[in-house]
N, C-alpha and C. Protein backbone atom coordinates (compact mmCIF):
# COMPACT_ATOMS: atom_id res chain seq x y z
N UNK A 1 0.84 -1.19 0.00
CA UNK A 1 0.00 0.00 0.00
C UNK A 1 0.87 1.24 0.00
N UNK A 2 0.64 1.97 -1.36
CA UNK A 2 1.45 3.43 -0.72
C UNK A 2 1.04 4.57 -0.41
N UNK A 3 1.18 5.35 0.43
CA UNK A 3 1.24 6.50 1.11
C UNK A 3 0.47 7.82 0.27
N UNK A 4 -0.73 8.26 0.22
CA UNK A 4 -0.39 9.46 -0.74
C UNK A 4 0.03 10.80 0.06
N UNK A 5 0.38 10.50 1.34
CA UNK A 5 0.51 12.47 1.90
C UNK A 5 2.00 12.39 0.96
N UNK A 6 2.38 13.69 0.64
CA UNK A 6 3.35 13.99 0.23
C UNK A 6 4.52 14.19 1.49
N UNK A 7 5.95 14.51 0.85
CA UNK A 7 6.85 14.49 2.11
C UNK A 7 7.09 15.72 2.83
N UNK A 8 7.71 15.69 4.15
CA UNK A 8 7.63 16.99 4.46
C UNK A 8 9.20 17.53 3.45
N UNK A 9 9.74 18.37 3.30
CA UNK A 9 10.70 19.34 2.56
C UNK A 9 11.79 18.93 3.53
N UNK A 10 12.98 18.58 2.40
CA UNK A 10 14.41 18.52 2.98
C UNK A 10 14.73 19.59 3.74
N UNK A 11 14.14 21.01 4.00
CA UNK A 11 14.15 22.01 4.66
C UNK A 11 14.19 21.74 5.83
N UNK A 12 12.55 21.31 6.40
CA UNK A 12 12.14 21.11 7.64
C UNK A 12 12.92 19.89 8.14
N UNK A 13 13.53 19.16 7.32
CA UNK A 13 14.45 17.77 7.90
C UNK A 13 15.23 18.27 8.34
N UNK A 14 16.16 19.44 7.68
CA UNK A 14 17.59 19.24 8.20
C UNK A 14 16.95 20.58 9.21
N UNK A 15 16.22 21.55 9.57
CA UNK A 15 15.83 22.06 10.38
C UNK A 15 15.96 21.69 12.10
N UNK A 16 15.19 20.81 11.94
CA UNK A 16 14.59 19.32 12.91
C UNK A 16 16.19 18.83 13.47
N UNK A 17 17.07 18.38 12.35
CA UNK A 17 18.05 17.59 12.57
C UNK A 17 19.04 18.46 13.43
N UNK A 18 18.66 20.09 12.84
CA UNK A 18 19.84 20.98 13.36
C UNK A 18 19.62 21.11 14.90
N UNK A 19 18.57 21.40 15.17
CA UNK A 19 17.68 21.23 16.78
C UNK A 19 18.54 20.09 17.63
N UNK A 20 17.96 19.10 17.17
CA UNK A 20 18.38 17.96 17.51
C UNK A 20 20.05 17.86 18.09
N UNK A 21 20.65 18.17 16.78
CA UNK A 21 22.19 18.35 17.14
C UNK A 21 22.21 19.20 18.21
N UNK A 22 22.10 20.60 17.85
CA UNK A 22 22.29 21.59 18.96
C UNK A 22 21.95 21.05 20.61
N UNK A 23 20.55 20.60 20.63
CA UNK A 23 20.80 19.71 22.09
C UNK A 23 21.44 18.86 22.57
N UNK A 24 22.22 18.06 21.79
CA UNK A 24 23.02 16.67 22.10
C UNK A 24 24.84 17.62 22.48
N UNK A 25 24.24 19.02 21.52
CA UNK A 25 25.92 19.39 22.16
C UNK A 25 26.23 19.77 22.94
N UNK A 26 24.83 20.65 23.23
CA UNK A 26 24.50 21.33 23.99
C UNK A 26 24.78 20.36 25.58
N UNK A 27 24.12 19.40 25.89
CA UNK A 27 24.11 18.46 27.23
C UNK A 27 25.78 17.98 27.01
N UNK A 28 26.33 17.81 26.05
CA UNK A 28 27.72 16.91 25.91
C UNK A 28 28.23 19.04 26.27
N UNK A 29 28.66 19.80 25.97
CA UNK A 29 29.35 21.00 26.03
C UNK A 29 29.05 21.29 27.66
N UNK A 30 28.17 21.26 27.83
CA UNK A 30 27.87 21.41 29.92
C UNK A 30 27.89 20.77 30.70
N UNK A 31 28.05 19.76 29.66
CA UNK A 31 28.48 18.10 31.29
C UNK A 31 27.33 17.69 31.97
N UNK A 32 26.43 18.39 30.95
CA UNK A 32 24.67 17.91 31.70
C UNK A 32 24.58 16.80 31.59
N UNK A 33 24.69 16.06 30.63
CA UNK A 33 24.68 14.65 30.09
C UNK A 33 25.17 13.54 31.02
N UNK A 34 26.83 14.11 31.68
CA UNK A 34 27.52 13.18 32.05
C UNK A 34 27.39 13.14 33.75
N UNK A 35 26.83 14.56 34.57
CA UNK A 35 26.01 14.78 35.27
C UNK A 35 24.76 13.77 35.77
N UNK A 36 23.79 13.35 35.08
CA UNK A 36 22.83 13.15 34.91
C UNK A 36 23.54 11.80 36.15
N UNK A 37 22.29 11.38 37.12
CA UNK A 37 22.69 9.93 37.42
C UNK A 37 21.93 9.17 36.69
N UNK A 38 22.31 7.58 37.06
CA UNK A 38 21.70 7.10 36.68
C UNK A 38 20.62 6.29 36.81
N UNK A 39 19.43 6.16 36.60
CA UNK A 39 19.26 5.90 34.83
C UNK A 39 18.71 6.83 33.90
N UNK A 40 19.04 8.18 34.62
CA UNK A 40 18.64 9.34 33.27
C UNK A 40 19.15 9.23 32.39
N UNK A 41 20.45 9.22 31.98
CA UNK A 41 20.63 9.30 30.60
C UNK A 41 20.26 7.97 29.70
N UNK A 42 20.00 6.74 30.07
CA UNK A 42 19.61 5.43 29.66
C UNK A 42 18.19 5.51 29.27
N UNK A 43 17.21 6.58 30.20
CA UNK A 43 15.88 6.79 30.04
C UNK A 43 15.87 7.64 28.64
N UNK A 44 16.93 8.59 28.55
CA UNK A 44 16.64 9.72 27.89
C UNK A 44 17.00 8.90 26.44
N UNK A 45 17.89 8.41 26.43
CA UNK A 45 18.31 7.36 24.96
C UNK A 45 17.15 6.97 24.67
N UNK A 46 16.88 5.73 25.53
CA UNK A 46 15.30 5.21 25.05
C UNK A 46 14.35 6.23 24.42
N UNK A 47 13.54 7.28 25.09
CA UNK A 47 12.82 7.87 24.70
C UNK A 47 13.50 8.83 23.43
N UNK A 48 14.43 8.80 22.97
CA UNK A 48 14.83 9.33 21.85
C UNK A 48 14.86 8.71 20.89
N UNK A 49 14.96 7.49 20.95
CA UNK A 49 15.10 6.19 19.83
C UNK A 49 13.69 5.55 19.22
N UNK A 50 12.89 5.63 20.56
CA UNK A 50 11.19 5.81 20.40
C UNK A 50 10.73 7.23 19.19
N UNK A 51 11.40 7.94 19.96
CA UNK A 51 10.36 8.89 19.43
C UNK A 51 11.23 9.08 17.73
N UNK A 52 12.26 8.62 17.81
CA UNK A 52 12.78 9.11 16.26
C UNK A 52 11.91 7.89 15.41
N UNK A 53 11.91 6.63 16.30
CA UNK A 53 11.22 5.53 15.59
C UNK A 53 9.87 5.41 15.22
N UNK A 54 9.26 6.17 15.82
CA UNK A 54 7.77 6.61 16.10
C UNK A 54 7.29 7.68 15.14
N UNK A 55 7.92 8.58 14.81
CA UNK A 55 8.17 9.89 14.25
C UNK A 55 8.17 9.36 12.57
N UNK A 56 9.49 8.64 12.23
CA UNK A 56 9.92 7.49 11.08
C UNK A 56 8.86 6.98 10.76
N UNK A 57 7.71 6.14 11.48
CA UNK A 57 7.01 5.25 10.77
C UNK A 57 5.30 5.99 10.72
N UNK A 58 5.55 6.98 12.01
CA UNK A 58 3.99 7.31 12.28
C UNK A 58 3.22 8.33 11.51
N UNK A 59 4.26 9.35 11.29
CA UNK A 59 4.08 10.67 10.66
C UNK A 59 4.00 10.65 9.22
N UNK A 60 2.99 10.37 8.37
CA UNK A 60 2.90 9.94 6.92
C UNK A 60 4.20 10.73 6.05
N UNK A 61 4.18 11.95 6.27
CA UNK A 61 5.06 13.41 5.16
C UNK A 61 6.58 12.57 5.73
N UNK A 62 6.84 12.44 7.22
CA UNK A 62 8.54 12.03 7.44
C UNK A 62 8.45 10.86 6.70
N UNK A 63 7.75 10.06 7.26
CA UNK A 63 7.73 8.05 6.76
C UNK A 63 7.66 8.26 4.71
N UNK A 64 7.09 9.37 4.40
CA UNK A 64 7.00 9.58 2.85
C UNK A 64 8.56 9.88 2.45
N UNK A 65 9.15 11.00 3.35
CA UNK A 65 10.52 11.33 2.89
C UNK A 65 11.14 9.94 3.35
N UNK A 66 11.00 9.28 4.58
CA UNK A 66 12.50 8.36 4.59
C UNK A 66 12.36 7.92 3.43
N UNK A 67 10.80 7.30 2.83
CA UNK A 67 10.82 6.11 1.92
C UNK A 67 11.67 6.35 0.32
N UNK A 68 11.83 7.95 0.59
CA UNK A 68 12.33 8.55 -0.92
C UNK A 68 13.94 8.65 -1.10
N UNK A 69 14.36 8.24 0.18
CA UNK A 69 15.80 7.76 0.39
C UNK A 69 16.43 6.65 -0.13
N UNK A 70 17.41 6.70 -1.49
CA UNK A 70 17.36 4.98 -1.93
C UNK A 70 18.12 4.64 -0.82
N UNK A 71 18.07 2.92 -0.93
CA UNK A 71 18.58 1.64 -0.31
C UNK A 71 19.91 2.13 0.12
N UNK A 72 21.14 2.82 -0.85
CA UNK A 72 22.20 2.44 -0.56
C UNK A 72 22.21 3.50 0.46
N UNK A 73 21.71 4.72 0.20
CA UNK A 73 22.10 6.12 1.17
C UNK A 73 21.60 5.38 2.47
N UNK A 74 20.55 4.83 2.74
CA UNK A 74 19.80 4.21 4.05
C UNK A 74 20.58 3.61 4.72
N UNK A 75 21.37 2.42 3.49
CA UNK A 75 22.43 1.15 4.24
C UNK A 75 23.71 1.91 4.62
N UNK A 76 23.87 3.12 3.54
CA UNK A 76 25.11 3.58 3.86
C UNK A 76 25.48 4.32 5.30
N UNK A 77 24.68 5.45 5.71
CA UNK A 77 24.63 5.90 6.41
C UNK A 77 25.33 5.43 8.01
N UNK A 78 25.17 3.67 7.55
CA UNK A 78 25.83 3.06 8.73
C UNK A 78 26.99 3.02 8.80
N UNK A 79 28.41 3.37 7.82
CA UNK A 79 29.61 3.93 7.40
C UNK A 79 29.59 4.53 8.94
N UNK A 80 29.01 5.27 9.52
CA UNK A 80 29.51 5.99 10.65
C UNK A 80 29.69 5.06 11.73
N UNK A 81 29.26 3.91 11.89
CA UNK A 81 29.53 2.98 12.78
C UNK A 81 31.14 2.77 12.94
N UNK A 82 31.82 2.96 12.04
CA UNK A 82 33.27 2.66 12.27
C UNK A 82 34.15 3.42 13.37
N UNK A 83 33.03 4.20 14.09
CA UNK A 83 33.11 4.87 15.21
C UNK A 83 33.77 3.63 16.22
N UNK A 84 33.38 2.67 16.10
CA UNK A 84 33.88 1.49 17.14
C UNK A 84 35.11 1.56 17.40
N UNK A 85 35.91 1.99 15.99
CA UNK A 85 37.47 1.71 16.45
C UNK A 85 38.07 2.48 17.18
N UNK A 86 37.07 4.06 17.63
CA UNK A 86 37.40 5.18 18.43
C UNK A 86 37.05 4.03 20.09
N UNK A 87 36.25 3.20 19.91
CA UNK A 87 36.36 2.53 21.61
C UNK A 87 36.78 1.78 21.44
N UNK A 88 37.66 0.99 20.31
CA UNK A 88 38.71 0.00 20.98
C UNK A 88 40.18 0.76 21.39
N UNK A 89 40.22 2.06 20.71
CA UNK A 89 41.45 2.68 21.25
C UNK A 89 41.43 3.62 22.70
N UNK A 90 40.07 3.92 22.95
CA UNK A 90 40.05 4.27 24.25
C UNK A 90 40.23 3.51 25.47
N UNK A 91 39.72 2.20 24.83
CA UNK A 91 39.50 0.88 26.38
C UNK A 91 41.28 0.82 25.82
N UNK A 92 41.71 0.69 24.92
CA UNK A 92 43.35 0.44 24.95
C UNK A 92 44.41 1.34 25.58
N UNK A 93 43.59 2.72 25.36
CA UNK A 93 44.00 3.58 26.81
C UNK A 93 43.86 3.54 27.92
N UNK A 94 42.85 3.01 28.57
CA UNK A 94 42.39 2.86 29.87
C UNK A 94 41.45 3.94 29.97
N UNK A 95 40.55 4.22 29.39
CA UNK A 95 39.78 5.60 29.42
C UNK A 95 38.41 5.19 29.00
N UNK A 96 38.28 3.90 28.73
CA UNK A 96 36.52 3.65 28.84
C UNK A 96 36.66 1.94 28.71
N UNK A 97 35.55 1.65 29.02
CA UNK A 97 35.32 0.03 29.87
C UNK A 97 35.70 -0.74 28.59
N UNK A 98 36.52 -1.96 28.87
CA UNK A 98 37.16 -2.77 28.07
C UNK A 98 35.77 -3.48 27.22
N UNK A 99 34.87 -3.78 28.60
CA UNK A 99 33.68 -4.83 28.01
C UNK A 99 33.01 -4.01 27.04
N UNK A 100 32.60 -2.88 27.54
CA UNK A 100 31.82 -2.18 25.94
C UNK A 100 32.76 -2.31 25.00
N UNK A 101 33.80 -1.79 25.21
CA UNK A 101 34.67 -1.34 23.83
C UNK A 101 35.28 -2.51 22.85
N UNK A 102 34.61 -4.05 23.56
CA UNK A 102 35.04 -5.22 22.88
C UNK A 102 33.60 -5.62 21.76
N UNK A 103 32.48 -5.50 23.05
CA UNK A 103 31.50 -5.40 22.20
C UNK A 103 30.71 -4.71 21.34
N UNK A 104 31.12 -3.37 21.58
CA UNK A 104 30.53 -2.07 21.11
C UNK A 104 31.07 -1.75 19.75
N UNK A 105 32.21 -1.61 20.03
CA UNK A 105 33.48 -1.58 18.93
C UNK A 105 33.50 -3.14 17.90
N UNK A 106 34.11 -3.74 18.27
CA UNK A 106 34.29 -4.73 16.87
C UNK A 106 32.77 -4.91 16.12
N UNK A 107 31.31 -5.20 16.82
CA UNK A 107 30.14 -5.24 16.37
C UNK A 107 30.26 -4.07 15.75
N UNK A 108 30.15 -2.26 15.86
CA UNK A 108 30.04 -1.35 14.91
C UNK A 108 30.73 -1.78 13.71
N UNK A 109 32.12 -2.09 14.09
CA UNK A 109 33.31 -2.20 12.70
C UNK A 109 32.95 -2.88 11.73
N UNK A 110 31.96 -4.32 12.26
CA UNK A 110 31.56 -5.53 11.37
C UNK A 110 30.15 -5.08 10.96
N UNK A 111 29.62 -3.37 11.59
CA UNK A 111 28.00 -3.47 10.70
C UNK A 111 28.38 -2.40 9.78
N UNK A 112 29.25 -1.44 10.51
CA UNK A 112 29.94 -0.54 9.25
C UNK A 112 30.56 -1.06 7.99
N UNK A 113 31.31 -1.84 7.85
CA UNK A 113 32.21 -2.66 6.83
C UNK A 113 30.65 -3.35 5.82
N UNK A 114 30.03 -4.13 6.58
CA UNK A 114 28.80 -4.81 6.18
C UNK A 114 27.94 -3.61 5.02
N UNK A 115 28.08 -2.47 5.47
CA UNK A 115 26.92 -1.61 5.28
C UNK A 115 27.14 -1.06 4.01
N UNK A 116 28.66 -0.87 4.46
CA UNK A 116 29.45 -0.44 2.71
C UNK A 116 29.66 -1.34 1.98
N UNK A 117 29.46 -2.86 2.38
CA UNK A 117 29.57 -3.55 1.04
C UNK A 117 28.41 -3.56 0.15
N UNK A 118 26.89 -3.85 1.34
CA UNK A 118 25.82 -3.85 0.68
C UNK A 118 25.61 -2.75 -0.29
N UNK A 119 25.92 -1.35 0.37
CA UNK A 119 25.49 0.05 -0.13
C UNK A 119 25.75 0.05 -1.58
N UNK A 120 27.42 -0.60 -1.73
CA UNK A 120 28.25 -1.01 -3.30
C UNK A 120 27.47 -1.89 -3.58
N UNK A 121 26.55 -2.82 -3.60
CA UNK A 121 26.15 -3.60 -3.82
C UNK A 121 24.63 -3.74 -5.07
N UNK A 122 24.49 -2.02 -4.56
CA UNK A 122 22.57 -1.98 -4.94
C UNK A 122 21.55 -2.37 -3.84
N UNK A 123 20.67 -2.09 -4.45
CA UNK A 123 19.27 -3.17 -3.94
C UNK A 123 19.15 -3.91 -4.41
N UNK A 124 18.56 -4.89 -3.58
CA UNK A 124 18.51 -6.31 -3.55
C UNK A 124 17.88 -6.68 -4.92
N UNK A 125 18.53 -8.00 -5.47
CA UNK A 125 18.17 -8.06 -6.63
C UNK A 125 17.35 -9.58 -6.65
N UNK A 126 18.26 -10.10 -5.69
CA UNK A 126 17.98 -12.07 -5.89
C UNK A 126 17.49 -11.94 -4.54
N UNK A 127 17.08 -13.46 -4.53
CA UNK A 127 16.85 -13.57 -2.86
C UNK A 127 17.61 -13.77 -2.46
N UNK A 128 18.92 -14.09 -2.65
CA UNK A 128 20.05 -14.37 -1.54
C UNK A 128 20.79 -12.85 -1.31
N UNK A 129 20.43 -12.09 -2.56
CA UNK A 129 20.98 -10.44 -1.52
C UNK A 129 19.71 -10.36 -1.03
N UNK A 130 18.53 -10.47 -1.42
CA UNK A 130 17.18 -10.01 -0.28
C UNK A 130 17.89 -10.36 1.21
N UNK A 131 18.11 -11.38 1.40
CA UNK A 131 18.26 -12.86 3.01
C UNK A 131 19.84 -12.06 3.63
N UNK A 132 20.75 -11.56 2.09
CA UNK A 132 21.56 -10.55 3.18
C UNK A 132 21.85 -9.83 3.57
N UNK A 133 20.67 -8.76 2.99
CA UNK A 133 20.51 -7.35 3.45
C UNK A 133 19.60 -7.63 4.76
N UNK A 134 18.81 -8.59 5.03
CA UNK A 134 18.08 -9.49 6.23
C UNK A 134 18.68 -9.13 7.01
N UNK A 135 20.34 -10.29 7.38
CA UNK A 135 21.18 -10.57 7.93
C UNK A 135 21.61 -9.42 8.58
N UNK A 136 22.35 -8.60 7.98
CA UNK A 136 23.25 -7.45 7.69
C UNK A 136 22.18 -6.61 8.28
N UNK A 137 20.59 -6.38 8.52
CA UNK A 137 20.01 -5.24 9.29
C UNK A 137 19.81 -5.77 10.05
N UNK A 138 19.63 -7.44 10.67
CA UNK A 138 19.24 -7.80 11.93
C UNK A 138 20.33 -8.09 12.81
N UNK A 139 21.45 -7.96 12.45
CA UNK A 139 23.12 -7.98 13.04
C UNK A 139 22.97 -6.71 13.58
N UNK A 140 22.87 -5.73 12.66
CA UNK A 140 23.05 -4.10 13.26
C UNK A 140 22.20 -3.72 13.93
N UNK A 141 20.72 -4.49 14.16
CA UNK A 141 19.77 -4.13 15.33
C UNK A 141 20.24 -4.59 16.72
N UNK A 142 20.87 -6.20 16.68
CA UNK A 142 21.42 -6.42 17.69
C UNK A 142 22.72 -5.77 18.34
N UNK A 143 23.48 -5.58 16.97
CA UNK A 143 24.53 -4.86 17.90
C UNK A 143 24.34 -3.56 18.81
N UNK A 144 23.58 -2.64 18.32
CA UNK A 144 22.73 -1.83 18.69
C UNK A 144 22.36 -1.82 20.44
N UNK A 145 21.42 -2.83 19.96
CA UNK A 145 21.25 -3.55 21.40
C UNK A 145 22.18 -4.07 22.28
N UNK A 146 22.84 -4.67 21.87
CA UNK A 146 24.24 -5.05 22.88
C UNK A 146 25.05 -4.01 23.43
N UNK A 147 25.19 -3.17 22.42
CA UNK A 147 25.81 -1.89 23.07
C UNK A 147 25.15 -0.82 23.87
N UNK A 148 23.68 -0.58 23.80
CA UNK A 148 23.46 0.24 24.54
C UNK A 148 23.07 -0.76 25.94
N UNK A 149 22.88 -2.06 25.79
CA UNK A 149 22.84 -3.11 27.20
C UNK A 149 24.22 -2.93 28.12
N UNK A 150 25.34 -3.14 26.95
CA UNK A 150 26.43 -3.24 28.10
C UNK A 150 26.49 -1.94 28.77
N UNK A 151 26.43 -0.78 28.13
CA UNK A 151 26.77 0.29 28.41
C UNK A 151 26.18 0.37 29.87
N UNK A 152 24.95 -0.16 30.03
CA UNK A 152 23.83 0.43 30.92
C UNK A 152 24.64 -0.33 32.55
N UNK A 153 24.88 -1.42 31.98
CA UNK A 153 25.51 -2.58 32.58
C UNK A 153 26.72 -2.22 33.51
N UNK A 154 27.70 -1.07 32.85
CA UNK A 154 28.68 -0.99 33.35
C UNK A 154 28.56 0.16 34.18
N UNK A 155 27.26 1.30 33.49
CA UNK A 155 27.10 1.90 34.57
C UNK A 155 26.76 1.99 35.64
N UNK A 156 25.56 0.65 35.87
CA UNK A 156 24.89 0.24 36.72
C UNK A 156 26.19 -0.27 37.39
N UNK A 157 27.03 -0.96 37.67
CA UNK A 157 28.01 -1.66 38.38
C UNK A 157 29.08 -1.13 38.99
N UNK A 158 29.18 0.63 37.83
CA UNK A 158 30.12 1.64 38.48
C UNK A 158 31.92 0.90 38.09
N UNK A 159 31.73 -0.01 36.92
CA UNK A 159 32.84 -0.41 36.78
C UNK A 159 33.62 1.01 36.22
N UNK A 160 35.05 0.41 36.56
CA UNK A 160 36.16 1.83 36.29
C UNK A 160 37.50 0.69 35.93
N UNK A 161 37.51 1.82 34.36
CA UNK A 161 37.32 2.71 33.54
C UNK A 161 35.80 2.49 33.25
N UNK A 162 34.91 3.63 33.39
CA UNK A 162 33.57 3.23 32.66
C UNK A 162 33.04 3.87 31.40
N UNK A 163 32.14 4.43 31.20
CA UNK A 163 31.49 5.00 30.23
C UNK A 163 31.72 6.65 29.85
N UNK A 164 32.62 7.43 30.44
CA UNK A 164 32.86 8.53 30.34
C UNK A 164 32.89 9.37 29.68
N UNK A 165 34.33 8.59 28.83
CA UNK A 165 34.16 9.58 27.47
C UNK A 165 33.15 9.69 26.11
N UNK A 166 31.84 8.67 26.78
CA UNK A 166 30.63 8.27 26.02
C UNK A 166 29.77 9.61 26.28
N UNK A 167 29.96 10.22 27.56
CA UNK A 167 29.02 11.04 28.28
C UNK A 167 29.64 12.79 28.33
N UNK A 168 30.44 12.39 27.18
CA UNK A 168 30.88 14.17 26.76
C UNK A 168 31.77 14.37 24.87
N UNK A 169 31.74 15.17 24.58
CA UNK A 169 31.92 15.82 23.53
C UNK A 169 33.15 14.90 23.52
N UNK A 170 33.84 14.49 21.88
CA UNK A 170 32.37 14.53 20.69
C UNK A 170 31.60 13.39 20.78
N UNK A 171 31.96 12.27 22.07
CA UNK A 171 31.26 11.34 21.81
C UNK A 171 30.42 10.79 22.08
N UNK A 172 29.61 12.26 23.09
CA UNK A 172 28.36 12.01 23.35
C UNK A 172 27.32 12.34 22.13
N UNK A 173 27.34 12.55 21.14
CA UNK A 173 26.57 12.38 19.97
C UNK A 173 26.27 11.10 19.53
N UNK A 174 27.38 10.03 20.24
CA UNK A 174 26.99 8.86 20.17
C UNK A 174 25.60 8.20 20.47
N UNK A 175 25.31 8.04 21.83
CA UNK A 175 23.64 8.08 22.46
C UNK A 175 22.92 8.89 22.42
N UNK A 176 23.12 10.33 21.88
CA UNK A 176 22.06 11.17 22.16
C UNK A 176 21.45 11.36 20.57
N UNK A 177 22.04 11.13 19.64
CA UNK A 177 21.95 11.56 18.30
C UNK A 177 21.72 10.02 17.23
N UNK A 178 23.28 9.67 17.33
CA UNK A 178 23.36 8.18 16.20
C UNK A 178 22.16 7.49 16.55
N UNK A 179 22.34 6.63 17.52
CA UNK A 179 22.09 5.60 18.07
C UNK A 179 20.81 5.48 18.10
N UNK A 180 19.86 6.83 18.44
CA UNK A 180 18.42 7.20 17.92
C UNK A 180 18.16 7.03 16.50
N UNK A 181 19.13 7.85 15.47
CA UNK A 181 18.80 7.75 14.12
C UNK A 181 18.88 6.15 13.42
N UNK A 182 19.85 5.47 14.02
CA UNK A 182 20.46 4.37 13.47
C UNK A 182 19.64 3.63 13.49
N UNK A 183 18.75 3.26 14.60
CA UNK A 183 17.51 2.51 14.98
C UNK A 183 16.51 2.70 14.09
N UNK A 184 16.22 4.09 14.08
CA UNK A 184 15.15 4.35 13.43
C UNK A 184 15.63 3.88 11.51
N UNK A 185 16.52 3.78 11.41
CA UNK A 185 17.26 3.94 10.10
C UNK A 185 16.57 2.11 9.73
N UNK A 186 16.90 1.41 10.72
CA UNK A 186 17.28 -0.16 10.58
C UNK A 186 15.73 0.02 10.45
N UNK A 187 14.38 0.60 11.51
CA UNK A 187 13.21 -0.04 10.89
C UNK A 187 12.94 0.05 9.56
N UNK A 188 13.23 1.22 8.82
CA UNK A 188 13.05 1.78 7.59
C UNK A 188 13.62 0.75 6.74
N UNK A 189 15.09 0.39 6.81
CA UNK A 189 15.39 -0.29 5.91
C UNK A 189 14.53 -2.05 5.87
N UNK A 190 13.95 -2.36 6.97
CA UNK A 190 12.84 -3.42 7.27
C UNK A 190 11.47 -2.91 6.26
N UNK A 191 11.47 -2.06 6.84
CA UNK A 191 10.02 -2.05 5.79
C UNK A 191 10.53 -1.96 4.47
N UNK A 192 11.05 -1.07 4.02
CA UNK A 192 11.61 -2.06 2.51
C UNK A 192 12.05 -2.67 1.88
N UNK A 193 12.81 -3.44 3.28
CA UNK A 193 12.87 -4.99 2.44
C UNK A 193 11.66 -5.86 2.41
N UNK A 194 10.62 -5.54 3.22
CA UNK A 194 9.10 -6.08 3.18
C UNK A 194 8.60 -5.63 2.11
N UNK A 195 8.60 -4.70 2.14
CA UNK A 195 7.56 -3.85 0.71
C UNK A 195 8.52 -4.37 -0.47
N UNK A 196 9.53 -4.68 -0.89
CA UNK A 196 10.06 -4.66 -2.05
C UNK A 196 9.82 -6.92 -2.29
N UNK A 197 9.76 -7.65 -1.00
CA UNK A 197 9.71 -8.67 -1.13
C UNK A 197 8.29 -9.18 -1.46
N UNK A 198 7.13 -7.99 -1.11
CA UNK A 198 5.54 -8.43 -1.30
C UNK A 198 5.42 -7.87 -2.67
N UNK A 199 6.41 -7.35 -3.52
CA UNK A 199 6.14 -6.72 -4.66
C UNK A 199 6.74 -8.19 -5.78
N UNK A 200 7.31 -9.15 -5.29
CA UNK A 200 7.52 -10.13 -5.95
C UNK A 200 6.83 -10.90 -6.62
């Protein structure tokens, strides 16, 4: 079934997006973020990842623009995941928790790498790229998940080295910004691998 509202204007997107940024630097530039106990900032992730996900599928004009995004820009976008190798060199400093930065890190590296092959790849043509663009978005949902679990994990436990340099500039854009979009990114790329597999 498709959509007839039209989309809202690349205007009001990157508008929205600029907002968005400005607060995430805003809490990472004042140490509000890293401030926060916990489980505020774990609450505040969640409800950001909701509402970008919510926003993505609920709002006909946004859910019209993601859908006008091809495949590769969608898959690509996950290129920024290679952010991981920034936490395997921090836990190699001693400056943030080994356990995230084993799981956090090599999982980004392997959905980033993944993301750019597909992106080179096209859209899915056969069913065996349909089953691994599958793969390749249900890997990056979990990693997703694993990383914002351990994270929560280590804060909850107060392990040291912990989550620190997660909870200030630049790499608190990590949870307050990516990690919302990325989610919301992975349902999108679900629904069209649904919609493009019921069109068979």
């Amino acid at each position: 079934m498709t959509s007839s509202a039209a989309p809202v204007s690349s205007r009001v997107v990157m508008v929205g997006g600029l907002v968005w940024l400005a607060g995430a630097l805003a809490v990472g530039a004042t140490g509000a973020f890293a401030a926060m106990p916990f489980p505020v900032p774990q609450i505040i992730v969640f409800v950001l990842t909701v509402m970008a996900i919510t926003v993505s599928v609920s709002v006909a004009g946004v859910r019209v623009w993601v859908d006008s995004i091809s495949m590769s820009r969608l898959v690509g976008i996950h290129a920024v995941r290679f952010i991981g190798a920034v936490f395997l060199v921090l836990a190699a400093r001693g400056a943030l928790s080994p356990v995230f930065a084993a799981r956090a890190g090599w999982g980004d590296i392997i959905a980033a790498a993944g993301a750019v092959v597909l992106a080179l790849s096209g859209p899915p043509r056969t069913s065996a790229h349909w089953w691994t663009y599958i793969a390749w978005n249900t890997f990056g949902v979990l990693d997703l998940v694993v990383a914002v679990g351990t994270a929560t994990i280590v804060v909850f436990r107060g392990d040291v080295p912990g989550m620190d340099p997660i909870t200030r500039l630049p790499l608190v854009l990590v949870p307050t910004l990516f990690v919302p979009l990325l989610f919301a990114a992975h349902v999108a790329i679900y629904r069209r691998l649904m919609r493009s597999r019921g069109a068979r």
